[in-house]
PDB file of N, CA and C in Angstrom:
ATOM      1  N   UNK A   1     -53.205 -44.338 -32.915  1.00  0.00           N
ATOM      2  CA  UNK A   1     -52.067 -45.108 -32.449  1.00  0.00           C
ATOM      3  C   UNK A   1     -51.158 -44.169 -31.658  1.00  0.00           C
ATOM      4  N   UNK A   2     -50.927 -44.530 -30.566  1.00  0.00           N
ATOM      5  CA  UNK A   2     -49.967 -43.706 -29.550  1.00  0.00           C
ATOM      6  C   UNK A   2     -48.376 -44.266 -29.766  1.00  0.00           C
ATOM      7  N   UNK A   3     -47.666 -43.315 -29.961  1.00  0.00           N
ATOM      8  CA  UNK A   3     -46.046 -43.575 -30.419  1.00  0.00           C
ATOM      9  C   UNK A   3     -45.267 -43.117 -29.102  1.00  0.00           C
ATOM     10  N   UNK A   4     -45.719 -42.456 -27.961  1.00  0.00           N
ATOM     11  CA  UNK A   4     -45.461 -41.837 -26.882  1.00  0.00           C
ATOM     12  C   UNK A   4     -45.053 -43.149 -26.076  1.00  0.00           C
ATOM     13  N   UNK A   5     -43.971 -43.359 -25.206  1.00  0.00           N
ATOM     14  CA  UNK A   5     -43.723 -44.476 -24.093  1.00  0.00           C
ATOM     15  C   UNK A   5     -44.516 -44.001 -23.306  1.00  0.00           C
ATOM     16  N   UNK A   6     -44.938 -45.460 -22.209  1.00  0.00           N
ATOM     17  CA  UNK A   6     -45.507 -45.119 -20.956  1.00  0.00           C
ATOM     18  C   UNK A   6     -45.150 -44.825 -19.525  1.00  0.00           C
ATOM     19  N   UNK A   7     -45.268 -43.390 -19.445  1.00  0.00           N
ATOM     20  CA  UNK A   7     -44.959 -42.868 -17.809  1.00  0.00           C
ATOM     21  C   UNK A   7     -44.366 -44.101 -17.306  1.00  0.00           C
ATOM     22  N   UNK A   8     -43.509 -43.719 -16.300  1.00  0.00           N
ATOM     23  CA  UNK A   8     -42.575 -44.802 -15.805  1.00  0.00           C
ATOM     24  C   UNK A   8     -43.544 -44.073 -14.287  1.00  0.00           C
ATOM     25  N   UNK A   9     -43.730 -45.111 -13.407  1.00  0.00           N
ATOM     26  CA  UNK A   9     -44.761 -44.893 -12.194  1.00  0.00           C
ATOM     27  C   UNK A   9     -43.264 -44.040 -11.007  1.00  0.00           C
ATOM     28  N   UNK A  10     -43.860 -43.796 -10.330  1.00  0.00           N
ATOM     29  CA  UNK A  10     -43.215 -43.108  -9.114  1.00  0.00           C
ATOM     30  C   UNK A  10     -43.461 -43.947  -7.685  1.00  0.00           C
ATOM     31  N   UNK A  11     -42.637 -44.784  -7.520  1.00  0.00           N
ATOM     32  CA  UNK A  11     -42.976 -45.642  -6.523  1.00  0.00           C
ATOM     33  C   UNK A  11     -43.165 -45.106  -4.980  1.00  0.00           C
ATOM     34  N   UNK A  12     -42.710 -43.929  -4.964  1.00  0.00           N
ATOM     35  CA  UNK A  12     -43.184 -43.816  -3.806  1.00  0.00           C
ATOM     36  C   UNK A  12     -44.825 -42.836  -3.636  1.00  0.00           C
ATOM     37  N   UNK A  13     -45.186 -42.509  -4.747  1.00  0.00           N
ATOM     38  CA  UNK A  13     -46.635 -42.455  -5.027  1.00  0.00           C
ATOM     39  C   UNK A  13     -47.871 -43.497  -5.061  1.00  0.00           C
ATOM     40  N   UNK A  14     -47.205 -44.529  -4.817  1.00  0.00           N
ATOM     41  CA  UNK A  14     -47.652 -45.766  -4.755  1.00  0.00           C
ATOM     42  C   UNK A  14     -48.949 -46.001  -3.395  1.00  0.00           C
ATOM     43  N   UNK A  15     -49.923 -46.403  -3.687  1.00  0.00           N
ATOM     44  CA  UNK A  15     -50.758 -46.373  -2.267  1.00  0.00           C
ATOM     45  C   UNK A  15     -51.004 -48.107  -1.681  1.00  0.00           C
ATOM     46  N   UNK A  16     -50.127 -48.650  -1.014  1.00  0.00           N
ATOM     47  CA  UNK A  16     -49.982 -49.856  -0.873  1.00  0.00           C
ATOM     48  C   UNK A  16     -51.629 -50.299  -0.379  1.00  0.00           C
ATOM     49  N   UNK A  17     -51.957 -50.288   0.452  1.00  0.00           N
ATOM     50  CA  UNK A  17     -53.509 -50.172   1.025  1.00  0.00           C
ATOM     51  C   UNK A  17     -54.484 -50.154  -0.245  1.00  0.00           C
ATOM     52  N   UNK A  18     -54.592 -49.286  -1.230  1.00  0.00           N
ATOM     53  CA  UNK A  18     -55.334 -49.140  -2.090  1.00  0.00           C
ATOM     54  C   UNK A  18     -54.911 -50.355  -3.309  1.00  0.00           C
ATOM     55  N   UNK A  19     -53.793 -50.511  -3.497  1.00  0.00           N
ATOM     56  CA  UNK A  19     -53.272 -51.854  -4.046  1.00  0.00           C
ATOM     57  C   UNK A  19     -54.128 -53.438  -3.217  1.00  0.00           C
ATOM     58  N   UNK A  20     -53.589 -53.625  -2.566  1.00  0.00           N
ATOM     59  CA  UNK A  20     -54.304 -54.404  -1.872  1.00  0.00           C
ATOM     60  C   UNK A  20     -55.735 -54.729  -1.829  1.00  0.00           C
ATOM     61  N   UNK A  21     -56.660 -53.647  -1.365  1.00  0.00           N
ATOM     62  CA  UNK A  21     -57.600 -53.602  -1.728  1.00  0.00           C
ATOM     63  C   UNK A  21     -58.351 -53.969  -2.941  1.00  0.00           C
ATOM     64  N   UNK A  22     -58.048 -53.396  -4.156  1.00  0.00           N
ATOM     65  CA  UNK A  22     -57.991 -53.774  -4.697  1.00  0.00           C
ATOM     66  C   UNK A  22     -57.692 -55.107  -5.461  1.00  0.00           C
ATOM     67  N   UNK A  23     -56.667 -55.962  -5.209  1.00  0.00           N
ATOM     68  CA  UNK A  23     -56.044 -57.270  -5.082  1.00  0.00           C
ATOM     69  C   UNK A  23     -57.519 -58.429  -4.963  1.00  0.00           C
ATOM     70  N   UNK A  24     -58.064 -57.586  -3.155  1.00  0.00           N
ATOM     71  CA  UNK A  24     -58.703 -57.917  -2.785  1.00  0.00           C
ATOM     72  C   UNK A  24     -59.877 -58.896  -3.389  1.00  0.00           C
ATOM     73  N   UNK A  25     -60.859 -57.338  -3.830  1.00  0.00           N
ATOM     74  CA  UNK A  25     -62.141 -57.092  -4.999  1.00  0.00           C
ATOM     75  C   UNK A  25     -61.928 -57.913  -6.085  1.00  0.00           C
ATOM     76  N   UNK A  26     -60.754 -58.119  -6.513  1.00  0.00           N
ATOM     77  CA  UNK A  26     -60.711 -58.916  -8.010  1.00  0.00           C
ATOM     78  C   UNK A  26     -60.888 -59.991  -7.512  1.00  0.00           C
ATOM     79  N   UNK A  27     -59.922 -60.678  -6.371  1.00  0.00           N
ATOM     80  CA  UNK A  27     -60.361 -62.097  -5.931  1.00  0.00           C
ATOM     81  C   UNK A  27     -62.012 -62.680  -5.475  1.00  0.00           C
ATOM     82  N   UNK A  28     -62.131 -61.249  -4.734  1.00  0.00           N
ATOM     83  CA  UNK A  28     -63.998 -61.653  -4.834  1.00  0.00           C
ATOM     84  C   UNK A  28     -65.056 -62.034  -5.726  1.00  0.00           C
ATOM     85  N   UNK A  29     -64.463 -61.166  -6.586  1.00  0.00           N
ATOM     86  CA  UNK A  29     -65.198 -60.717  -8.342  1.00  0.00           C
ATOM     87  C   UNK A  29     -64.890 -62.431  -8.961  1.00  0.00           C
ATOM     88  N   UNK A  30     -63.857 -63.017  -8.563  1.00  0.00           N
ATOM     89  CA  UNK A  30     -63.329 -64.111  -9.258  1.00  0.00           C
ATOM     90  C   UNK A  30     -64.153 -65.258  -8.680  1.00  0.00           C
ATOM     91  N   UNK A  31     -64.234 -65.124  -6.791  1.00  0.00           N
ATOM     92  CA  UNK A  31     -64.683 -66.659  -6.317  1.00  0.00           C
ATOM     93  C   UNK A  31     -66.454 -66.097  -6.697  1.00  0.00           C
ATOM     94  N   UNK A  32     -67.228 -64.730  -6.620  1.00  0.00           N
ATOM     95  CA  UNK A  32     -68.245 -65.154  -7.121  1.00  0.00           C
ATOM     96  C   UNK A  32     -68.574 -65.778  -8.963  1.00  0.00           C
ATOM     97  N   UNK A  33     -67.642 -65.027  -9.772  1.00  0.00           N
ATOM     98  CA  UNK A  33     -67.977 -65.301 -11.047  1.00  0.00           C
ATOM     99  C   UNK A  33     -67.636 -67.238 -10.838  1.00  0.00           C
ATOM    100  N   UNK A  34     -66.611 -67.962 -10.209  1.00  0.00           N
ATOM    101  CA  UNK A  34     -66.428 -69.406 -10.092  1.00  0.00           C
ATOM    102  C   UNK A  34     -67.762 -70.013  -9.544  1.00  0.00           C
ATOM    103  N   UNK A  35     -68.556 -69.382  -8.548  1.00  0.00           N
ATOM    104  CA  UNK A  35     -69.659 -69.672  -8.069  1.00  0.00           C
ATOM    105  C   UNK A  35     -71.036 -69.731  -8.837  1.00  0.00           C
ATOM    106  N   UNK A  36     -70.922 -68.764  -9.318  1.00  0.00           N
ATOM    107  CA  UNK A  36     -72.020 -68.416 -10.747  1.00  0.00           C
ATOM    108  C   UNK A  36     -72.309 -69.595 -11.392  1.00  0.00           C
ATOM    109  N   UNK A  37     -70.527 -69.917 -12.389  1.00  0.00           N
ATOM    110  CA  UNK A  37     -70.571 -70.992 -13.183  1.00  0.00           C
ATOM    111  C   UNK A  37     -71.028 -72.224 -12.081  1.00  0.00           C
ATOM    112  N   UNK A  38     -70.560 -72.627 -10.891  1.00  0.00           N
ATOM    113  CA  UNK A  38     -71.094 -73.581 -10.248  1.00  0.00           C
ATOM    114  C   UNK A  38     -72.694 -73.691 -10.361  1.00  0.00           C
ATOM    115  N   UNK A  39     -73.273 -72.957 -10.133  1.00  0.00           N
ATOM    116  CA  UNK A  39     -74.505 -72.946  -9.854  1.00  0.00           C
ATOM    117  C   UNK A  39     -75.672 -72.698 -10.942  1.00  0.00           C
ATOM    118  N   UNK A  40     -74.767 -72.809 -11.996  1.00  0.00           N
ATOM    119  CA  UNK A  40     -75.040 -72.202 -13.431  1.00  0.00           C
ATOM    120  C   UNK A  40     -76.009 -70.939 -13.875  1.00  0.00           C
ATOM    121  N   UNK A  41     -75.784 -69.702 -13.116  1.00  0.00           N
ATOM    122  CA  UNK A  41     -76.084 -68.657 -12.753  1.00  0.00           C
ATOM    123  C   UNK A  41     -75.362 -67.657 -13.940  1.00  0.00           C
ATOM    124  N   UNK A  42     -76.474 -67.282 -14.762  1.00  0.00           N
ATOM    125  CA  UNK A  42     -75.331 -66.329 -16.176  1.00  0.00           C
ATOM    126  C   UNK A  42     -75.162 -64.890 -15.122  1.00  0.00           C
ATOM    127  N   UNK A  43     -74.202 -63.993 -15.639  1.00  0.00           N
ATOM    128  CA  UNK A  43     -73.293 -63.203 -15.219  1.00  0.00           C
ATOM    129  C   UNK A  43     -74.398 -61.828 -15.357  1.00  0.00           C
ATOM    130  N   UNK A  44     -75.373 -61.980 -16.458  1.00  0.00           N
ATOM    131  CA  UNK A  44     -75.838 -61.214 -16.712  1.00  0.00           C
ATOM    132  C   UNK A  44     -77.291 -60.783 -15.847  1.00  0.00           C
ATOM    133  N   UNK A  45     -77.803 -61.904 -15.072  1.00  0.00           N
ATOM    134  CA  UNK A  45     -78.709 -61.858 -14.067  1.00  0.00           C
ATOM    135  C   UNK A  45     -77.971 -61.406 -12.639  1.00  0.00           C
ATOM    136  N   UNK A  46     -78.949 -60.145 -11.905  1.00  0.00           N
ATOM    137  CA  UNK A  46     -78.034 -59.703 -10.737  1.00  0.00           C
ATOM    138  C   UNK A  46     -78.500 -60.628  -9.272  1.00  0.00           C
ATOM    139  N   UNK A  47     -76.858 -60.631  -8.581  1.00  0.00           N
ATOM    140  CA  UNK A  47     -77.736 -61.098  -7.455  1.00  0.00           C
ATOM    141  C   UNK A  47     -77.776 -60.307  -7.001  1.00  0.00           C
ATOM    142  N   UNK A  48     -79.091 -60.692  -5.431  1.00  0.00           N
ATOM    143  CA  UNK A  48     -80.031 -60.124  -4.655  1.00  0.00           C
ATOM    144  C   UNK A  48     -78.796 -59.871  -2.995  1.00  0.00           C
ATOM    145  N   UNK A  49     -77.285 -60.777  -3.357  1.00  0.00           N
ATOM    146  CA  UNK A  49     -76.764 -60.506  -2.194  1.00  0.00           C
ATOM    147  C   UNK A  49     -75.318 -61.290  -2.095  1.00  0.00           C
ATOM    148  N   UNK A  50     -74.176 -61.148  -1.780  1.00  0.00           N
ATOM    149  CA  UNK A  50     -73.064 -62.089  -1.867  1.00  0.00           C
ATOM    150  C   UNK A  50     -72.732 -61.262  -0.203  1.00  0.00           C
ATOM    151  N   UNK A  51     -72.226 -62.967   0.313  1.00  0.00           N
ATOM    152  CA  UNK A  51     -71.882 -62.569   1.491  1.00  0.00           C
ATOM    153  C   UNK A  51     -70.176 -63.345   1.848  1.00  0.00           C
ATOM    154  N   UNK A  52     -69.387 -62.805   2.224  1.00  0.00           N
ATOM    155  CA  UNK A  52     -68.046 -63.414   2.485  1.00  0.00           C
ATOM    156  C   UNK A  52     -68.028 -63.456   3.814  1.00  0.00           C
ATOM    157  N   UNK A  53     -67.173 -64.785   4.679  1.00  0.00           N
ATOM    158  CA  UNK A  53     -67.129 -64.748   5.516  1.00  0.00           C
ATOM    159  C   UNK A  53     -65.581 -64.484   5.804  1.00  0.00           C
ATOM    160  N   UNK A  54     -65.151 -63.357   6.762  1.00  0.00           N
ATOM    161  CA  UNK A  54     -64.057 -62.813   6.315  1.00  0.00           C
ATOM    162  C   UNK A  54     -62.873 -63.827   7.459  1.00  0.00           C
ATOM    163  N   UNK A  55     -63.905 -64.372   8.115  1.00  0.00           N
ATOM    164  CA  UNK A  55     -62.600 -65.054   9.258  1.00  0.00           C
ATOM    165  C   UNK A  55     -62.621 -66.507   8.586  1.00  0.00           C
ATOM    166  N   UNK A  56     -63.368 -67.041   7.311  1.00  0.00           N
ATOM    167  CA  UNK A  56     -62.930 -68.630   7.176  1.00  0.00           C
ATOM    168  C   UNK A  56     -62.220 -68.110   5.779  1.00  0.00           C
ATOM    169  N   UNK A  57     -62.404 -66.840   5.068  1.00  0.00           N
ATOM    170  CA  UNK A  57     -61.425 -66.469   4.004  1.00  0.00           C
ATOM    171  C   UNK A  57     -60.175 -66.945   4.156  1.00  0.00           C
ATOM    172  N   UNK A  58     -59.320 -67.150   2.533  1.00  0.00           N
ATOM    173  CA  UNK A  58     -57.894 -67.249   2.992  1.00  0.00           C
ATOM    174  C   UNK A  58     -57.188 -66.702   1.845  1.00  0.00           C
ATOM    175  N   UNK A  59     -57.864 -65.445   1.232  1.00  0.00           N
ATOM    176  CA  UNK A  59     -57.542 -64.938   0.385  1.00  0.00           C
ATOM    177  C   UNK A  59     -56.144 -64.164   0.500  1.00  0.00           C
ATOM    178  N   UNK A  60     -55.567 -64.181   2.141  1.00  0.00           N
ATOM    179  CA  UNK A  60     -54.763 -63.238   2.106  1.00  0.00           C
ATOM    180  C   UNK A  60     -55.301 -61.266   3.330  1.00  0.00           C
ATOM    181  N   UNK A  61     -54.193 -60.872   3.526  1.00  0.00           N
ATOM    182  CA  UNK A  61     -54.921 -60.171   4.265  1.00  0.00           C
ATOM    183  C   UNK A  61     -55.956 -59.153   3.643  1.00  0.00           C
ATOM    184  N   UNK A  62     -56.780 -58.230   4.369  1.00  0.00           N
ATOM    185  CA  UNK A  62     -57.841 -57.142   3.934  1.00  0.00           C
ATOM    186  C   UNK A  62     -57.311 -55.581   4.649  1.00  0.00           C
ATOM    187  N   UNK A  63     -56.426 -54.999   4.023  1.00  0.00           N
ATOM    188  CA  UNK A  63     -56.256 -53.787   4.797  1.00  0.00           C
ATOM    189  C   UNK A  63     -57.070 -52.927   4.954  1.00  0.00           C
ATOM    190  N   UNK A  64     -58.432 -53.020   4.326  1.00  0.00           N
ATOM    191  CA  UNK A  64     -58.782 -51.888   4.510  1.00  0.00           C
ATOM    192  C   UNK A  64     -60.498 -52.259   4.919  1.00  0.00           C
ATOM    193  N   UNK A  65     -60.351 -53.380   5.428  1.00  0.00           N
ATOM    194  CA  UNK A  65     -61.115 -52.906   6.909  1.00  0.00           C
ATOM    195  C   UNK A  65     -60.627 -52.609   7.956  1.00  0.00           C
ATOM    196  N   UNK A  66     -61.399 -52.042   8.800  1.00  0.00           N
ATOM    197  CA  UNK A  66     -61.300 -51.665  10.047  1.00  0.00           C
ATOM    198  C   UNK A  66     -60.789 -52.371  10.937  1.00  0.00           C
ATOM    199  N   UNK A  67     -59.875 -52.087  11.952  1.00  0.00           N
ATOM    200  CA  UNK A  67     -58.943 -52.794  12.932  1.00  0.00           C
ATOM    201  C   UNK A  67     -59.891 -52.938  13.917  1.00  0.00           C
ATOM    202  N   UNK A  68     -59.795 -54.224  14.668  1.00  0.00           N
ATOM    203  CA  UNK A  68     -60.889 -54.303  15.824  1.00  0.00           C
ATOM    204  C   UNK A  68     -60.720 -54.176  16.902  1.00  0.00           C
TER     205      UNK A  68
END
């Protein structure tokens, strides 16, 4: 059992881009696991491929691809 408080963060250590990104991945992780259950696909079989289409997305922006 830890009795120690937790580090208070340093906001300007903060990596906004890497936040985001992140943000990102979970929402992916989320519309395939919603897709899975659609298709009744257990979690535990891998797929062979997930593809996003990033211009009909509306997840919000992607910083960390590449600018075109």
């Amino acid at each position: 059992m830890h009795l120690d408080e937790w580090p208070k963060a340093d906001s300007k250590k903060i990596n906004k881009k890497l936040v985001a990104s992140m943000a990102a991945a979970r929402n992916f992780a989320a519309l395939g696991l919603a897709k899975r259950a659609e298709a009744g696909i257990k979690v535990r079989q891998p797929l062979a491929s997930m593809t996003i289409n990033i211009k009909t997305w509306r997840g919000g922006s992607m910083p960390f691809l590449p600018k075109r």
